[in-house]
Protein backbone atom coordinates (compact mmCIF):
# COMPACT_ATOMS: atom_id res chain seq x y z
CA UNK A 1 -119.69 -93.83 -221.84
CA UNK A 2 -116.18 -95.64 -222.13
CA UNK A 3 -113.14 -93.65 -222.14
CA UNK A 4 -109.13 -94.09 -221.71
CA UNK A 5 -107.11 -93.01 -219.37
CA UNK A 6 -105.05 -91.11 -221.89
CA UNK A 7 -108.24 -89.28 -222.36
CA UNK A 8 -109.48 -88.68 -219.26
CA UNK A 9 -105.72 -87.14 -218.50
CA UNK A 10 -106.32 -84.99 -221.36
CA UNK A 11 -109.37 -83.73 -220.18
CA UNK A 12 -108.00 -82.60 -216.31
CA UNK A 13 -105.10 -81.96 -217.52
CA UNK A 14 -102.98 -84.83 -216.18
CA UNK A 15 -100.40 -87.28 -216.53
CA UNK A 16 -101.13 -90.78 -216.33
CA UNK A 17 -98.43 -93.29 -214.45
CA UNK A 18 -99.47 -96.57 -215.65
CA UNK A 19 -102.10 -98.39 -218.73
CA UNK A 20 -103.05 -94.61 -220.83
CA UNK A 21 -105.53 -97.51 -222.37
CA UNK A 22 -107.34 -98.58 -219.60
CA UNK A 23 -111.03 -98.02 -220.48
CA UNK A 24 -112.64 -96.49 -217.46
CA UNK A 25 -116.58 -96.29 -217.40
CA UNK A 26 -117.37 -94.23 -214.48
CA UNK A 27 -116.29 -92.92 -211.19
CA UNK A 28 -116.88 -93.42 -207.20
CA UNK A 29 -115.82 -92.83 -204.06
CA UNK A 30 -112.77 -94.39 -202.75
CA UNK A 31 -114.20 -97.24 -201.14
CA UNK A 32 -116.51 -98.11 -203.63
CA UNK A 33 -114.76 -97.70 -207.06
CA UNK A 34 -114.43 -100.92 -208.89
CA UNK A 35 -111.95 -102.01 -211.58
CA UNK A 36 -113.77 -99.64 -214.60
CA UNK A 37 -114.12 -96.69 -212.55
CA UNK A 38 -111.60 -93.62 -211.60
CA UNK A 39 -111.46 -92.11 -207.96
CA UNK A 40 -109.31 -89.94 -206.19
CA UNK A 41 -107.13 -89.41 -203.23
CA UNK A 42 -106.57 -86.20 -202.07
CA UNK A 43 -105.57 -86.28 -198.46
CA UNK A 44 -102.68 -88.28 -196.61
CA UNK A 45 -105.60 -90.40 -195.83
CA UNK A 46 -105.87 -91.67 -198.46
CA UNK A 47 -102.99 -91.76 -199.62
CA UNK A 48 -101.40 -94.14 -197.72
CA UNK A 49 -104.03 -96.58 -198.75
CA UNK A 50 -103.94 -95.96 -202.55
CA UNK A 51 -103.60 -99.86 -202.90
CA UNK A 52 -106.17 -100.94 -201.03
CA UNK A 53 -108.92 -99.39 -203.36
CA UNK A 54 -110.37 -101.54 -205.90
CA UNK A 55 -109.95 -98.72 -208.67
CA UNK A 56 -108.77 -98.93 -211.93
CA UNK A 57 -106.92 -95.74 -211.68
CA UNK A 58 -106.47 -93.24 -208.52
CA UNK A 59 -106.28 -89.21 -209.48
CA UNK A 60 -103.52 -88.12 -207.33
CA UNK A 61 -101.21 -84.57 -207.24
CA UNK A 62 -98.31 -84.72 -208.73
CA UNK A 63 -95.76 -85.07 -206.31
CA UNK A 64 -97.34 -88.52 -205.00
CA UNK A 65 -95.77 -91.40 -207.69
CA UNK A 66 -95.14 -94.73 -205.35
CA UNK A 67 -98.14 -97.16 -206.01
CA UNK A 68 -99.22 -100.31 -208.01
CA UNK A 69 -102.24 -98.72 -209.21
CA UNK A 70 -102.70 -96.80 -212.36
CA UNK A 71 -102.72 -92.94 -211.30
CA UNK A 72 -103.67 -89.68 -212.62
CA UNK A 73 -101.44 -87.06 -211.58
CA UNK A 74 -102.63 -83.71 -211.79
CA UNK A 75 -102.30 -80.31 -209.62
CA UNK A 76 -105.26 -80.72 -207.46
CA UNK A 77 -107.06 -83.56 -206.95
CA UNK A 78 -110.35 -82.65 -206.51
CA UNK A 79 -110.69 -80.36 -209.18
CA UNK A 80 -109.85 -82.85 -211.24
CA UNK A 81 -112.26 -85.52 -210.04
CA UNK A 82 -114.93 -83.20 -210.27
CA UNK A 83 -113.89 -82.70 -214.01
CA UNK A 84 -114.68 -86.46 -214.14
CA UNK A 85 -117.84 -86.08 -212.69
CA UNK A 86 -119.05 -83.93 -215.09
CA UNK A 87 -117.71 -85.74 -217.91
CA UNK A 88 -119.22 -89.12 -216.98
CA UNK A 89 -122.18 -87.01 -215.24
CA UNK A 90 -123.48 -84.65 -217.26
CA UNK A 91 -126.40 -82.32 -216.44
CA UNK A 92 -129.22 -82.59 -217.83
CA UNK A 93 -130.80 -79.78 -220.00
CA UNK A 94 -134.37 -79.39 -220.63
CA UNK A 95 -135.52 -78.48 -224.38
CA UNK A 96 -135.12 -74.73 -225.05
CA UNK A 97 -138.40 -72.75 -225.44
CA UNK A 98 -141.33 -71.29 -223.51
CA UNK A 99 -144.31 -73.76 -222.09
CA UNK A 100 -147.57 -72.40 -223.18
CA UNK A 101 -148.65 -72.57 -219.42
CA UNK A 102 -146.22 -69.94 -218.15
CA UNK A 103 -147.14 -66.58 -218.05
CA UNK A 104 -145.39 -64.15 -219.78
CA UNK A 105 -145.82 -60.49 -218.51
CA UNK A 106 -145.24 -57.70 -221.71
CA UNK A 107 -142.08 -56.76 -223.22
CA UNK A 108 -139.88 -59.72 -222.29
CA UNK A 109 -136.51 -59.86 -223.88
CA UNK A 110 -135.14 -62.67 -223.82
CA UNK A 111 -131.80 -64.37 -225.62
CA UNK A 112 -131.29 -67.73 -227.90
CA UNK A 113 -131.62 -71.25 -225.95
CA UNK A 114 -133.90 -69.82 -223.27
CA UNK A 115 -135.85 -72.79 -221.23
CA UNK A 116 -139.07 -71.39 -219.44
CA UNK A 117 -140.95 -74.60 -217.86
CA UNK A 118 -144.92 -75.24 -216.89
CA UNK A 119 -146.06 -72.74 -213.91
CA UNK A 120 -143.54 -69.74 -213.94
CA UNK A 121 -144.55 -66.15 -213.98
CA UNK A 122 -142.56 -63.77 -215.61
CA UNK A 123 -143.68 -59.85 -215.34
CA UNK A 124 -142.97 -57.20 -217.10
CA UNK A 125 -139.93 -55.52 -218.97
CA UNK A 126 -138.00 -58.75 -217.52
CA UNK A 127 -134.28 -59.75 -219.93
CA UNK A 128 -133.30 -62.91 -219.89
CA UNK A 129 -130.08 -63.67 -221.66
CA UNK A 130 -128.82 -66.79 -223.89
CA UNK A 131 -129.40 -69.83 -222.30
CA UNK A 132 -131.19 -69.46 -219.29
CA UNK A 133 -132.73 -72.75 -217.63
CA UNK A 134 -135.66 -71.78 -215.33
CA UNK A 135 -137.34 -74.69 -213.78
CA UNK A 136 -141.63 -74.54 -212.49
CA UNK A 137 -142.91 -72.33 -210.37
CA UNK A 138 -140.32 -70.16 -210.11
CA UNK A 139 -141.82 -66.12 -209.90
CA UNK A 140 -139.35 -63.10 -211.57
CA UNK A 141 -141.16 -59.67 -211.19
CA UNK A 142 -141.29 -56.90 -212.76
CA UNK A 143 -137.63 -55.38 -214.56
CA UNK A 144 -135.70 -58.33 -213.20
CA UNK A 145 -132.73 -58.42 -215.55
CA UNK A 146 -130.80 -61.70 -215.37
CA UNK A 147 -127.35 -62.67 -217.85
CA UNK A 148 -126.23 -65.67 -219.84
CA UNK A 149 -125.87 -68.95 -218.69
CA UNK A 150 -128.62 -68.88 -215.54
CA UNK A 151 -129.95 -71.84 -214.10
CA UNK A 152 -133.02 -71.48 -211.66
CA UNK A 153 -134.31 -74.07 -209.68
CA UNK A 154 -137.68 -74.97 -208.95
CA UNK A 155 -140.16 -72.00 -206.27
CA UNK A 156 -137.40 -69.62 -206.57
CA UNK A 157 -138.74 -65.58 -206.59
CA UNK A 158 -136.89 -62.85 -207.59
CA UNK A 159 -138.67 -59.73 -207.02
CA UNK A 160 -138.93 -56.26 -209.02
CA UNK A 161 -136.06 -54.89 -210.37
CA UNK A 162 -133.33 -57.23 -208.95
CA UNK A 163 -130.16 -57.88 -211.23
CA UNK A 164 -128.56 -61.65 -211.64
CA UNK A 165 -125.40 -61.86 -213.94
CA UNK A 166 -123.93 -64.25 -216.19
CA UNK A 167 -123.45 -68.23 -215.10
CA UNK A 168 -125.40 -67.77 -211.84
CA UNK A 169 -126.99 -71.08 -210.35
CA UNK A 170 -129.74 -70.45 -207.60
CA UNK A 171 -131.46 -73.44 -205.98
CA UNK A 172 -135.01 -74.34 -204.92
CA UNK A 173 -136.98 -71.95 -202.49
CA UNK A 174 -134.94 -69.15 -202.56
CA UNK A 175 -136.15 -65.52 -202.29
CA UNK A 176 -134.17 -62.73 -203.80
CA UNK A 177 -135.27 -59.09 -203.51
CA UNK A 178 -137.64 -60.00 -200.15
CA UNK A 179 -138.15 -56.43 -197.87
CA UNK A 180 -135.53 -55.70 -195.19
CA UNK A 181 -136.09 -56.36 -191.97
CA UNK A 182 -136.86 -52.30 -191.12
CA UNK A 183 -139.58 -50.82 -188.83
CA UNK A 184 -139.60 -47.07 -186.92
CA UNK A 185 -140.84 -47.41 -183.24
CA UNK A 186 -143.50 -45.04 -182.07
CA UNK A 187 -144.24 -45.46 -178.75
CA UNK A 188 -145.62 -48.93 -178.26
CA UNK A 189 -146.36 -49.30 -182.63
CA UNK A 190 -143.81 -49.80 -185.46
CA UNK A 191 -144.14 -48.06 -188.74
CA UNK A 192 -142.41 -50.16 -192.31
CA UNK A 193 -139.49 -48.77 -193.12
CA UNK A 194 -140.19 -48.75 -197.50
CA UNK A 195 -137.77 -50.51 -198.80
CA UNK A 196 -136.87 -49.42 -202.70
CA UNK A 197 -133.22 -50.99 -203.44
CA UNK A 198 -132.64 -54.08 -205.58
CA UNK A 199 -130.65 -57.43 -204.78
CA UNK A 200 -127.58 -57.56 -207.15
CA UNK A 201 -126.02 -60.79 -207.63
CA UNK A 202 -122.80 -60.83 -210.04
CA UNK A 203 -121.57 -63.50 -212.04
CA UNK A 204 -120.76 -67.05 -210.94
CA UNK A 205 -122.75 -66.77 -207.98
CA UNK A 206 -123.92 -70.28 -206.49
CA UNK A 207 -126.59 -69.64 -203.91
CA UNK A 208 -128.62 -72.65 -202.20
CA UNK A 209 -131.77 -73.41 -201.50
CA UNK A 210 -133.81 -71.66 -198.98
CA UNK A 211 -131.97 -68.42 -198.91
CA UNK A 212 -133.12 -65.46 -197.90
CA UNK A 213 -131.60 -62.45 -199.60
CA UNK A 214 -133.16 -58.92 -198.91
CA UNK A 215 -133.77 -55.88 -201.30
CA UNK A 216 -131.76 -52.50 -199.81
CA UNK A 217 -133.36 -49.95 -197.79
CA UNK A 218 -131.93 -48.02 -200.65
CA UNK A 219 -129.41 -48.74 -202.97
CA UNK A 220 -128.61 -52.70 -203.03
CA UNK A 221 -127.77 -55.41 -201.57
CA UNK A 222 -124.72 -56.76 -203.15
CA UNK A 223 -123.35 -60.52 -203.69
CA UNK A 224 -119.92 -60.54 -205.45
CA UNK A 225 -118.25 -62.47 -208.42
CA UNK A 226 -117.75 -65.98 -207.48
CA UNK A 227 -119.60 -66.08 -204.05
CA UNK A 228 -121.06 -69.44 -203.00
CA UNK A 229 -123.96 -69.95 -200.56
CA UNK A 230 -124.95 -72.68 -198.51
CA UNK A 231 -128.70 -73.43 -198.04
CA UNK A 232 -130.72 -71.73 -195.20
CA UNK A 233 -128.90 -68.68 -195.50
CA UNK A 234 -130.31 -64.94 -194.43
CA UNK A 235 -128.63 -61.91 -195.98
CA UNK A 236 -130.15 -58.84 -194.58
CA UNK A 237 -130.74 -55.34 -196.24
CA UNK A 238 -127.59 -53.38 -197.85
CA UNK A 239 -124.91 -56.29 -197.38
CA UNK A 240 -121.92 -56.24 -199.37
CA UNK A 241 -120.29 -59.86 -199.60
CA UNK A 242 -117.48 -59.86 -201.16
CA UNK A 243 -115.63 -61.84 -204.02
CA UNK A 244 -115.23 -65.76 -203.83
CA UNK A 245 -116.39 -66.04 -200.20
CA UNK A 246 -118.40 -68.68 -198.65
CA UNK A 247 -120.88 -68.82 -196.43
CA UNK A 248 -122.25 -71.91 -194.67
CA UNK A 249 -125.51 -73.04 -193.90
CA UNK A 250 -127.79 -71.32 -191.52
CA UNK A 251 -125.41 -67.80 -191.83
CA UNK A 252 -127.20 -64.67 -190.62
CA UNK A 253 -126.21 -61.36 -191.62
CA UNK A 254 -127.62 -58.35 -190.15
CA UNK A 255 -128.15 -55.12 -192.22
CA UNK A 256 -125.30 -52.97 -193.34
CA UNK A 257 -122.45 -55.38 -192.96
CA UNK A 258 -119.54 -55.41 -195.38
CA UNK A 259 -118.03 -58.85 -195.96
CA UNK A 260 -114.46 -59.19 -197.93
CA UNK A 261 -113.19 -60.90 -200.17
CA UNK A 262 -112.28 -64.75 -199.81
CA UNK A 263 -114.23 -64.76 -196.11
CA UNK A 264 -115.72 -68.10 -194.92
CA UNK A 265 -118.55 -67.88 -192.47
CA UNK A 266 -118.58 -71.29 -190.81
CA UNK A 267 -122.23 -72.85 -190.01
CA UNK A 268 -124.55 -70.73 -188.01
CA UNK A 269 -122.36 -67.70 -187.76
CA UNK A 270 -124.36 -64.35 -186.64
CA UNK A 271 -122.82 -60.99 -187.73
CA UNK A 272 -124.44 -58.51 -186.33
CA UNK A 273 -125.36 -54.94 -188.29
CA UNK A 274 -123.32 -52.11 -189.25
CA UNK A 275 -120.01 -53.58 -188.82
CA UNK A 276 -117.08 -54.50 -191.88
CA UNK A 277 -115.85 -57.96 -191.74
CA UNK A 278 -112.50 -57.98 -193.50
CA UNK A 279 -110.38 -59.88 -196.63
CA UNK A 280 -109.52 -63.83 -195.64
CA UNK A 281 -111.28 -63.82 -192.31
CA UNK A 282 -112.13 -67.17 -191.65
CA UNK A 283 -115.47 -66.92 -188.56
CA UNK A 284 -116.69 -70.12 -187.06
CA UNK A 285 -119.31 -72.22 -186.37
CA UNK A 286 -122.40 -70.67 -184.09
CA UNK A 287 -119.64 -67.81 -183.45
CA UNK A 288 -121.54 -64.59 -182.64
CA UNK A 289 -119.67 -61.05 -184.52
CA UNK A 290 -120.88 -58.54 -182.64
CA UNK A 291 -117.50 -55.65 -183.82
CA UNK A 292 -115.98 -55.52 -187.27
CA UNK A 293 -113.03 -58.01 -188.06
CA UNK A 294 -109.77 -56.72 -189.67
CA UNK A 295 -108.01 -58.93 -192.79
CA UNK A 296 -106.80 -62.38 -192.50
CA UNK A 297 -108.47 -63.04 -188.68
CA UNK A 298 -109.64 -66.51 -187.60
CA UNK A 299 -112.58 -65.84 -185.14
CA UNK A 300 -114.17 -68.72 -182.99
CA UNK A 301 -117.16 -68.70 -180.74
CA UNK A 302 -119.38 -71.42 -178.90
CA UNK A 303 -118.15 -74.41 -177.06
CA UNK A 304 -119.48 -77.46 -176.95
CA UNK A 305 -118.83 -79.50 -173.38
CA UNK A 306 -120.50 -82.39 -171.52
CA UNK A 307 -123.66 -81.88 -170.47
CA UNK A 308 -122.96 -82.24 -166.90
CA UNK A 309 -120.42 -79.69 -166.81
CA UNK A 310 -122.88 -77.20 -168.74
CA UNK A 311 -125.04 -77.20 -165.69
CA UNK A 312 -122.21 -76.21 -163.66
CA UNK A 313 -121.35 -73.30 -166.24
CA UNK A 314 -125.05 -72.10 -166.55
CA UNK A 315 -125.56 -71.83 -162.80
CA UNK A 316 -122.01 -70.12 -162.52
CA UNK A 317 -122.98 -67.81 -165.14
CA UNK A 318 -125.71 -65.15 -163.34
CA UNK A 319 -122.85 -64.88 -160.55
CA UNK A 320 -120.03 -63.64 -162.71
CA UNK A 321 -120.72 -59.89 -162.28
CA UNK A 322 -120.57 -60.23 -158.60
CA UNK A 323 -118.00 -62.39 -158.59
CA UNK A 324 -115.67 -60.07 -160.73
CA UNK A 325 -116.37 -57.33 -157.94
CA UNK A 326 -115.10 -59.61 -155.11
CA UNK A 327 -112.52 -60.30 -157.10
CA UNK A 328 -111.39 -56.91 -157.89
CA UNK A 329 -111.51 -56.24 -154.13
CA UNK A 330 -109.66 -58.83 -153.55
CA UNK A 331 -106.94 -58.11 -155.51
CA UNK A 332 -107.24 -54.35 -154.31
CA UNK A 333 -106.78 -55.61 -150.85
CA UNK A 334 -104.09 -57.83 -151.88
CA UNK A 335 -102.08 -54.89 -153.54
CA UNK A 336 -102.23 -52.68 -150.99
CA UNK A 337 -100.83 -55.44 -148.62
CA UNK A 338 -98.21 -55.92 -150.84
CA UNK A 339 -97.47 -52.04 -150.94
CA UNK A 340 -97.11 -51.72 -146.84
CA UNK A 341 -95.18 -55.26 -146.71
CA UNK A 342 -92.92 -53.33 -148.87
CA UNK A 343 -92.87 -50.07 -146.80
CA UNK A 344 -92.31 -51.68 -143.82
């Protein structure tokens, strides 16, 4: 594919400062972009080396209009190179129709343009909407309904009676509709805790691969318009995450949480269960939640120091409660001092 720079600036939206007929044929990173290709700079970083790239033309936000180079100006950067992407990129689609070596369970309704490969087991009563992609070995049980627009990855399962919306990409591995993580003690035995709620997953969901995402106890687990996922992820039993947040890889989420809106849970964040994390909370990485969070908080949590100095810490640590005491006496003792020095 060979296209213009007028076109290309059509396409994102842009306004080009320099050749509009420079034929570009691809793009690359920064570093690596040659004379045909389109990158982008989207940080002062980069910026301030916009001449030093061997582009043919730089995508850059608006307000940035001082180089040599032929530039793309646009709103946001990145959007707009990912625009590229796509349009010198695009995904490939496997032929619509269903192999003859999937199974089928009975009553499947399923839309136009629907791709079922080699290997995948559908059960019964399952939808499918228009143009769903779903990729080998991938297992949907029993009353699964899933929208328009789908695209399943390779060993994916979603189990009975779970509900996926419209444009909803889940990757490799994942399990969707898994039991909860719920067991009764009796003296020294624990009884399963049944566990008859669904998974709900609205519409322009992204969630990676190896996630874990757990049916309710009852009523559902819930994953919001627009959420995004990381791989390695473990959503427990009744969650509620909210609308266009993010979580990062290796999240865990106890049962019962409530997430907002427009959260980001940094790599290896714990929450723990029953607590509400609030709107535009930002939690970081390995940070431990153990109480809810209200709106708009920034929450950090483990330290990284030199290893030497960790020693020191860890043997420290086992004497804090007794130190604390001394200390309290101390500054008992020190108070009362105080209160005759005054006195007298």
């Amino acid at each position: 594919m060979e296209l213009s720079l007028a076109k290309i600036a059509e396409v994102v939206d842009g306004e080009v400062q320099g050749d509009v007929h420079k034929r570009i044929r691809g793009a690359a990173a920064f570093d690596d972009a040659t004379d045909d290709e389109v990158t982008f700079a989207g940080s002062p970083k980069y910026l301030k080396r916009v001449d030093e790239t061997g582009a043919g033309a730089v995508i850059v936000s608006h307000d940035f209009k001082t180089s040599v180079k032929n530039l793309i100006m646009v709103h946001n950067p990145q959007i707009a190179f990912a625009k590229v992407l796509k349009l010198f990129h695009p995904s490939l689609k496997p032929k619509a129709g269903i192999s003859a070596k999937a199974h089928i369970g009975e009553r499947l309704s399923c839309g136009e343009d629907v791709s079922i490969a080699p290997f995948t087991v559908l059960g019964n009563d399952v939808t499918l909407g228009h143009r769903v992609i779903i990729y080998p070995n991938v297992f949907i049980g029993d009353e699964v309904v899933i929208g328009d627009d789908v695209l399943i990855y390779p060993n994916v399962t979603i189990l009975e009676r779970c509900r996926i919306g419209s444009r909803v990409i889940i990757h490799a591995g994942t399990v969707i509709g898994s039991d909860g993580f719920g067991f009764a003690p009796d003296g020294e035995r624990y009884h399963k805790i049944p566990h008859i709620g669904i998974v709900q997953i609205d519409d322009d969901v992204e969630i990676g691969a190896l996630n874990a995402i757990d049916r309710g106890t009852i009523g559902k687990t819930w994953i919001q318009k627009g959420v995004k996922t990381d791989n390695l992820i473990q959503i427990a039993h009744n969650v509620t995450v909210g609308e266009n947040s993010i979580l990062v890889a290796q999240v865990g989420i106890s049962g019962s949480v409530t997430i907002g809106k427009h959260t980001v849970l940094a790599g290896q964040a714990g929450i723990a269960g029953h607590i509400t994390i609030g709107d535009n909370v930002t939690i970081g990485a390995q940070a431990g939640v153990a109480k809810s969070v209200p709106n708009g908080s920034v929450l950090s949590g483990t330290i990284a120091m030199h290893h030497p100095l960790w020693l020191k810490v860890q043997r420290v640590m086992p004497m804090l409660p007794e130190l604390k005491k001394k200390l309290s006496d101390l500054d008992k003792r020190i108070n009362k001092i105080e209160e005759e020095h005054r006195r007298g």
